[in-house]
Protein backbone atom coordinates (compact mmCIF):
# COMPACT_ATOMS: atom_id res chain seq x y z
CA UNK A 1 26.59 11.49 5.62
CA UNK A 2 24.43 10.95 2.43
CA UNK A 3 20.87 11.13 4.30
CA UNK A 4 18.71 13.81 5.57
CA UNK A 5 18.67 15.10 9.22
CA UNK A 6 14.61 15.57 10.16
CA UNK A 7 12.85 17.08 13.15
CA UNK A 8 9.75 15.19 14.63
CA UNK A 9 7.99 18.41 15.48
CA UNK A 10 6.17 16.94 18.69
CA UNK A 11 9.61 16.27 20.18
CA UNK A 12 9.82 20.09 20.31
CA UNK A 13 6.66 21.03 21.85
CA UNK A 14 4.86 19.60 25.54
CA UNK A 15 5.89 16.12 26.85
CA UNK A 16 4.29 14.71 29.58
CA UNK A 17 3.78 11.12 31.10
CA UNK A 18 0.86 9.77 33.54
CA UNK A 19 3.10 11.73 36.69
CA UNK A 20 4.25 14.86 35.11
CA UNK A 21 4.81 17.50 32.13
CA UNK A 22 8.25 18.12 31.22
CA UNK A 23 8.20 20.08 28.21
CA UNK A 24 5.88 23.09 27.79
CA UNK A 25 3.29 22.98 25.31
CA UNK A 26 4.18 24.90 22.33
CA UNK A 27 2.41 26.12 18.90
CA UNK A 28 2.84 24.79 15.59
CA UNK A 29 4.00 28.14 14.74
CA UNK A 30 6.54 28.63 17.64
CA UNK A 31 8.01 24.93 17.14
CA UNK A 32 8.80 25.74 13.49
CA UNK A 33 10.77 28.82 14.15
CA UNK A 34 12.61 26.99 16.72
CA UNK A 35 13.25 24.11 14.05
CA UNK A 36 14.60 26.41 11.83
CA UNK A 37 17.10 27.44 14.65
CA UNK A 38 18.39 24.01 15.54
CA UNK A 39 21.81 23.68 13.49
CA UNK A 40 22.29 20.41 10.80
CA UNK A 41 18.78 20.48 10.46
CA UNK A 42 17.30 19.75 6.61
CA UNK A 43 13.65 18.98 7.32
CA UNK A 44 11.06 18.40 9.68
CA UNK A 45 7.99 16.26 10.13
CA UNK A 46 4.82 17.64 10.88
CA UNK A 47 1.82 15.53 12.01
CA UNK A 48 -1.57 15.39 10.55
CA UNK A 49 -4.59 16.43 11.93
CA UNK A 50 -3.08 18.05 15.08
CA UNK A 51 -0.32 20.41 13.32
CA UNK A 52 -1.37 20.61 9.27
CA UNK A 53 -5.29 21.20 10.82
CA UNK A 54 -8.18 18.82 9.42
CA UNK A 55 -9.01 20.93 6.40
CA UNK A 56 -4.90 22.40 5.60
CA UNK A 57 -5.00 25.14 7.91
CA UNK A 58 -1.74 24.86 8.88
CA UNK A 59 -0.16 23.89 5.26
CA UNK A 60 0.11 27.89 4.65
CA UNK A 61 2.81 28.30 8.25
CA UNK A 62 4.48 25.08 7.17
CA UNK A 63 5.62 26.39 3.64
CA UNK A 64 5.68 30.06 4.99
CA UNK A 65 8.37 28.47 7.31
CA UNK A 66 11.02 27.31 3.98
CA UNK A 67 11.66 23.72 6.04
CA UNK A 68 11.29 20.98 3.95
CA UNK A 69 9.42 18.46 4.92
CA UNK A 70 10.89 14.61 5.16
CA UNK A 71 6.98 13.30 5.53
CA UNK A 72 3.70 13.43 7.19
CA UNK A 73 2.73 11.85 10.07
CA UNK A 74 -0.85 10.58 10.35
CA UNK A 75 -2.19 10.07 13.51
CA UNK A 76 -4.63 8.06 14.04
CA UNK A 77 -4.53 7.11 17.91
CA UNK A 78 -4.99 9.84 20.21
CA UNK A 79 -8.25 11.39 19.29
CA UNK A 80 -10.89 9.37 21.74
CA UNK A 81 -12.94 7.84 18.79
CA UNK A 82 -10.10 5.76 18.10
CA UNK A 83 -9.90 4.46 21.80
CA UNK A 84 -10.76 0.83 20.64
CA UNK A 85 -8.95 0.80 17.01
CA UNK A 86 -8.53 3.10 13.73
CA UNK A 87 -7.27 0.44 11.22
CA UNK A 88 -9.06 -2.43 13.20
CA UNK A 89 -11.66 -0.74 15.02
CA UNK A 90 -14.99 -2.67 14.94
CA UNK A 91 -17.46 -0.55 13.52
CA UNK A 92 -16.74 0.22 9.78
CA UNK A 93 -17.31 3.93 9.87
CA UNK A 94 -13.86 4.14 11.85
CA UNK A 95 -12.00 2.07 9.65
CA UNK A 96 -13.51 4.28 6.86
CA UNK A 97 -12.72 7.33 8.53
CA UNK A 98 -8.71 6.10 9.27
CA UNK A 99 -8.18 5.44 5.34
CA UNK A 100 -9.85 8.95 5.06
CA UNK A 101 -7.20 10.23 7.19
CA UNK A 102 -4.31 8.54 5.44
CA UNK A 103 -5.61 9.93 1.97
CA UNK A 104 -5.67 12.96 3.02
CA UNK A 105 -2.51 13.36 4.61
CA UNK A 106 -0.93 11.78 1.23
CA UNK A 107 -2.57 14.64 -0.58
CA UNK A 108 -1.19 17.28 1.83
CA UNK A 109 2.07 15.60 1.27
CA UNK A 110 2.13 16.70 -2.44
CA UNK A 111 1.39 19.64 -1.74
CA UNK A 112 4.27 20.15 1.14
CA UNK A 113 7.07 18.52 -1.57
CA UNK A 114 7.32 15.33 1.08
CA UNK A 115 5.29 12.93 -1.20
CA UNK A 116 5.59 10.48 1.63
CA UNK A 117 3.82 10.05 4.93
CA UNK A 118 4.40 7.68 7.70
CA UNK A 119 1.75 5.49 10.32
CA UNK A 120 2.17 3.86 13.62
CA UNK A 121 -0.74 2.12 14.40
CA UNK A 122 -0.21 1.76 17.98
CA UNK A 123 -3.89 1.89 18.83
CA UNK A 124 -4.61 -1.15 17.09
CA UNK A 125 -4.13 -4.67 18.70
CA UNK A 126 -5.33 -6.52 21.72
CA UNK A 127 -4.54 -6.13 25.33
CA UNK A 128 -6.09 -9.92 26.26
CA UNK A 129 -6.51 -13.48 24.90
CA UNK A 130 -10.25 -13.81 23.24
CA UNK A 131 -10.35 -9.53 23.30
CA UNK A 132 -9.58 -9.67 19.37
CA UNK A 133 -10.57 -11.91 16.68
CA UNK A 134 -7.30 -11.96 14.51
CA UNK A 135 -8.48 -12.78 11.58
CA UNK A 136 -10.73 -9.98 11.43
CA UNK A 137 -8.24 -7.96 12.48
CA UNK A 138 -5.59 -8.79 10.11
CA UNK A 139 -8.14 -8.78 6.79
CA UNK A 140 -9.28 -4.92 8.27
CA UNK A 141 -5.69 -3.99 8.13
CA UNK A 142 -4.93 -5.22 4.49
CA UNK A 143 -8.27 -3.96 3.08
CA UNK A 144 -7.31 -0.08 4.43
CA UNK A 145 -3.87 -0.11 3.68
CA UNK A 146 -4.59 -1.24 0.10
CA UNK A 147 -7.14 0.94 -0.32
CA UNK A 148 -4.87 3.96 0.79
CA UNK A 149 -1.91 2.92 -1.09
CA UNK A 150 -3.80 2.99 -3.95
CA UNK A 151 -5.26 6.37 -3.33
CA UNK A 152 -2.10 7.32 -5.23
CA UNK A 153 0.95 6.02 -6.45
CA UNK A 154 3.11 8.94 -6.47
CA UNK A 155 2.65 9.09 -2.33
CA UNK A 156 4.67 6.46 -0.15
CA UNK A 157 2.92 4.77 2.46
CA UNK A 158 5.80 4.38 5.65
CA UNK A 159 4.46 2.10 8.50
CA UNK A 160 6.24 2.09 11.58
CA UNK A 161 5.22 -0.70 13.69
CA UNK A 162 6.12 -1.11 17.36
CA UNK A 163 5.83 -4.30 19.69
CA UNK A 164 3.69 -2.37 22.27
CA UNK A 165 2.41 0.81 23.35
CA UNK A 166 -0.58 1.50 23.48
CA UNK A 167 -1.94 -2.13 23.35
CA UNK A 168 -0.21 -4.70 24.99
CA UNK A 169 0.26 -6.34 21.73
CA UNK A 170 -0.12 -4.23 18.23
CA UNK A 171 -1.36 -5.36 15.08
CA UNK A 172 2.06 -4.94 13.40
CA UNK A 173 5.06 -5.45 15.80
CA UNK A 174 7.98 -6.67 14.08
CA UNK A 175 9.64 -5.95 10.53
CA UNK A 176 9.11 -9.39 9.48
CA UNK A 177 5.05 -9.20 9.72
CA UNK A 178 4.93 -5.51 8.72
CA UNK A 179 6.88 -6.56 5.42
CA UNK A 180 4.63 -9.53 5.40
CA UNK A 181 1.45 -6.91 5.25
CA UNK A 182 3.41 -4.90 2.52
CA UNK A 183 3.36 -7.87 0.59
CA UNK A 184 -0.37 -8.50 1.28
CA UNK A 185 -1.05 -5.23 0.11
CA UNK A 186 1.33 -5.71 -3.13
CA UNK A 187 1.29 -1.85 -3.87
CA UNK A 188 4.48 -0.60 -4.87
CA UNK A 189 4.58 2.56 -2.53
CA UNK A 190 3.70 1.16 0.96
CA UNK A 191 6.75 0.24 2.72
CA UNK A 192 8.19 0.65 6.26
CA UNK A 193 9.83 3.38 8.67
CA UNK A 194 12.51 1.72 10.44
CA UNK A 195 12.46 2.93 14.21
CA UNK A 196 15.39 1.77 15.66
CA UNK A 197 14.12 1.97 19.67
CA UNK A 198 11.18 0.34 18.31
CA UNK A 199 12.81 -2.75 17.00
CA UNK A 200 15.37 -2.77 20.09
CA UNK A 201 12.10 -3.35 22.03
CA UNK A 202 10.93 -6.12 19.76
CA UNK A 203 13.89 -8.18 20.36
CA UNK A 204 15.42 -7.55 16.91
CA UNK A 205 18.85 -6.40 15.49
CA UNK A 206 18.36 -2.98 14.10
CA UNK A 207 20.95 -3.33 11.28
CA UNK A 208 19.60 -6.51 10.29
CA UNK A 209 15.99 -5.64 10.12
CA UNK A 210 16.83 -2.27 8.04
CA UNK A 211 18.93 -4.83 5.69
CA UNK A 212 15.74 -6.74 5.03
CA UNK A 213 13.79 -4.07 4.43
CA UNK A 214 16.10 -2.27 1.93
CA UNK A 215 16.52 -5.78 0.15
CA UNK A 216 12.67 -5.85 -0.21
CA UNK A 217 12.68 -2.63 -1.53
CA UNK A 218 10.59 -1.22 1.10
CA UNK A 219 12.69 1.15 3.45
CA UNK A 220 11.10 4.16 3.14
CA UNK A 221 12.25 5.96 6.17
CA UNK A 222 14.39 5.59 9.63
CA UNK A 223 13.85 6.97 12.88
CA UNK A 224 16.55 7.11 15.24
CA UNK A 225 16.76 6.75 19.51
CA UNK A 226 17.18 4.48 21.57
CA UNK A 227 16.28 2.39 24.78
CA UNK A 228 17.21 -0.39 27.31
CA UNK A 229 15.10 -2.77 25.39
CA UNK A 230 12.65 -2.63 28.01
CA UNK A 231 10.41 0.42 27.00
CA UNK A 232 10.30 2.82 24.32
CA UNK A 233 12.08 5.57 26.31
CA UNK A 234 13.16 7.50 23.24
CA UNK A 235 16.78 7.98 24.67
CA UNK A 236 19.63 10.42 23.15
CA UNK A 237 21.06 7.98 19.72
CA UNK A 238 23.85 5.89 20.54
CA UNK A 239 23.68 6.49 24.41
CA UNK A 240 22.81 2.40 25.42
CA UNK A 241 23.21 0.46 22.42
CA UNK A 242 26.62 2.12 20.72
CA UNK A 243 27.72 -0.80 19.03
CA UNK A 244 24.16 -1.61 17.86
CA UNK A 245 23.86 2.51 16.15
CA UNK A 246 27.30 2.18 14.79
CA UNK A 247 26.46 -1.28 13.29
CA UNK A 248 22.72 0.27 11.90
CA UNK A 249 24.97 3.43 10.33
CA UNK A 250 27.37 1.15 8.63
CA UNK A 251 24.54 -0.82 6.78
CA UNK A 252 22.97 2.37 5.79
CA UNK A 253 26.42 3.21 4.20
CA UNK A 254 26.07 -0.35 2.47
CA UNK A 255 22.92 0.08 0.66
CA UNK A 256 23.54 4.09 -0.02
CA UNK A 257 20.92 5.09 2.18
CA UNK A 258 20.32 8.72 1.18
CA UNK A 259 16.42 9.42 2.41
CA UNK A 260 15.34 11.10 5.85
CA UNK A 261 16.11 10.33 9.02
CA UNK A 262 14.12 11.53 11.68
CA UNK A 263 14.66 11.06 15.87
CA UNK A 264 11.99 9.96 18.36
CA UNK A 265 14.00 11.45 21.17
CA UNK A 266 11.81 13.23 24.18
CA UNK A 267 13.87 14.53 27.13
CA UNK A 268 12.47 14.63 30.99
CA UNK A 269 15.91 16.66 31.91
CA UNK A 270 16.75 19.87 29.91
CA UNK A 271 16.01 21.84 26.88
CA UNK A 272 14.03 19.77 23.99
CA UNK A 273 15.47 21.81 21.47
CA UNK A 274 18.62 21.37 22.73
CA UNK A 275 18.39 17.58 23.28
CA UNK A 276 17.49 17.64 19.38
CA UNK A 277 20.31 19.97 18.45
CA UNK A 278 22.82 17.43 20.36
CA UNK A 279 21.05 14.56 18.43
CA UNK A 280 22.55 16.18 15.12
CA UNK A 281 25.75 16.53 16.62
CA UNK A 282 25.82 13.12 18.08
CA UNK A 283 24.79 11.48 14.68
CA UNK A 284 27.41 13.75 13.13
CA UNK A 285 30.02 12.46 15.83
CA UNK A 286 28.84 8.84 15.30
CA UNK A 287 29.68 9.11 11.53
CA UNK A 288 33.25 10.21 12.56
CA UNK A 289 33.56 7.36 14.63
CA UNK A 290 32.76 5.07 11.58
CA UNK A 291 35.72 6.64 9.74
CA UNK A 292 37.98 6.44 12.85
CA UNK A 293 37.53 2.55 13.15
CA UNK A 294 37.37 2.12 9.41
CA UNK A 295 35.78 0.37 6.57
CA UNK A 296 39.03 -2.90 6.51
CA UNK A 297 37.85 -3.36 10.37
CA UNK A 298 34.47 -3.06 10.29
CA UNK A 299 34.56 -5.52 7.28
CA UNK A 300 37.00 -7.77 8.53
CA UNK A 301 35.01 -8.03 11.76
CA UNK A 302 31.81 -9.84 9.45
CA UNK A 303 34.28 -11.50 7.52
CA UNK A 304 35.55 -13.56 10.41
CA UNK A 305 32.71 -14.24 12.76
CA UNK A 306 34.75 -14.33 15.76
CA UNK A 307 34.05 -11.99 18.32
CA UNK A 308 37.36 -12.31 20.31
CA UNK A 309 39.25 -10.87 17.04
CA UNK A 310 36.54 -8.83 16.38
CA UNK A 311 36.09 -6.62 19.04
CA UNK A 312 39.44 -6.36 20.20
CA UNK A 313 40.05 -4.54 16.94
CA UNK A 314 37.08 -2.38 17.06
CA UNK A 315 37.63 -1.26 20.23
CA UNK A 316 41.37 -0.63 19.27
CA UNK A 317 39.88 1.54 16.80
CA UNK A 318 38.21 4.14 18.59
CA UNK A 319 41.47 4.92 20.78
């Protein structure tokens, strides 16, 4: 594999839902050392303000550690003043406050070696008709993420957008209006972070939408899991959609995908670490399966178009 295997470090620590914890809560400190312990692991991403600490506090235990670090995630949802928006929240001081965020984060990124850090804005959207005015909403979101993106050119700007969660519908929910908002923007190093559960959800084809991006120039990251298209469960890779991971793999083989990949993938039965540590393996495993079927099938398969050929030769391949 030519990419780079990273650790979302909040998949490590406490996970809990609405009915019950299943993950105990854990230290920055403690989930690095355990990171370090996790086998095929090359990086990890640590989140900004609850990990790296408002003023860097934490930068010092993150290069203590020797992990490299794929990015920096900024977020900008949980904290209660941005109940009602970050990027789109109505009063100004907010909105100023969420590029602050962002700018920061991009500087702590230099510092860390990651020069890239990644945004879900799943805090900002609308949960009912007349609730929003979108055209508000949509100018807000251009004027912050050019004015971050511009903060500095030698940082990336990754958005990962998501169909819904917390809103019932998010500002940016699809690849084709997140690239849309790239374009807005215009700034050469804001681009997006390809979730695959998240575009499984949308309705879209993983592969395809990770095509588009790279062809645009602006696939900056991946994050691997996966889902019955219903919810963002972030499920163990590969263990709904096979054909749909194998298929995203193959294009990343296409275009010479060698950047991070990270893996929203939360457990409610076992070990976190050990849920991660199988992630590796199963990526690893999925790789070999890529091989086993082979590049002549997989190719002949587009070159036809017809699934009764098709799939009676790529199944044939993985006895």
């Amino acid at each position: 594999m030519a990419y780079k295997n990273s650790i979302l470090l909040g998949t490590i620590g406490g996970y809990r839902d609405r009915f019950h914890q299943y993950q105990v809560d854990r230290s920055f400190e403690e989930r690095l050392e355990i990171a370090k312990s996790i086998p095929r692991t090359n990086g990890v991403e640590p989140v900004y303000p609850q990990d790296l600490g408002s003023d860097g506090a934490g930068l010092k235990a993150m290069q203590d550690s020797g992990l490299a670090v794929s990015a920096v995630n900024v977020n900008i949802k949980t904290e209660d003043k941005f109940r009602e928006g970050s990027f789109t929240h109505r009063d100004p001081g907010i909105r100023r406050e969420t590029v602050a965020y962002l700018k920061r984060a991009m500087d702590m990124s230099v510092e860390l070696g990651a020069n890239m850090i990644t945004v879900c804005p799943l805090i900002d959207g609308w949960d009912f008709s007349f609730q929003a005015d979108h055209i508000q909403q949509w100018r807000w979101a251009i004027d912050a993420f050019s004015e971050a993106a511009h903060h500095r050119s030698d940082v990336k700007l990754s958005i990962e957008y998501k169909a819904f969660e917390s809103k019932n519908h998010i500002i940016l929910p699809s690849m084709g209006k997140t690239l849309h908002l790239c374009e807005r923007v215009g700034a050469e190093n804001i681009g997006v972070t390809m979730d695959v559960g998240h575009a499984l959800i949308a309705g879209e084809c993983p592969a395809a939408e990770l095509a588009i991006a790279s062809e645009a120039g602006r696939l900056f990251y991946v994050h691997f899991n996966d889902n019955d298209r219903g919810a963002d469960w972030d499920m163990l890779p590969a263990s709904v959609h096979l054909w749909q991971t194998l298929e995203t793999l193959h294009y990343m083989r296409r275009i010479g995908y060698d950047g991070w990949v990270a893996y929203d993938v939360f457990t409610r039965s076992g070990d976190n670490a050990e849920a991660i540590a199988a992630t590796f393996e199963i990526m690893e495993n999925l790789e070999k399966l890529l091989d086993k079927i082979g590049e002549k099938t997989l190719f002949a398969a587009q070159a036809s178009g017809v699934p009764a050929q098709a799939y009676r030769d790529l199944i044939r391949g993985l006895l």
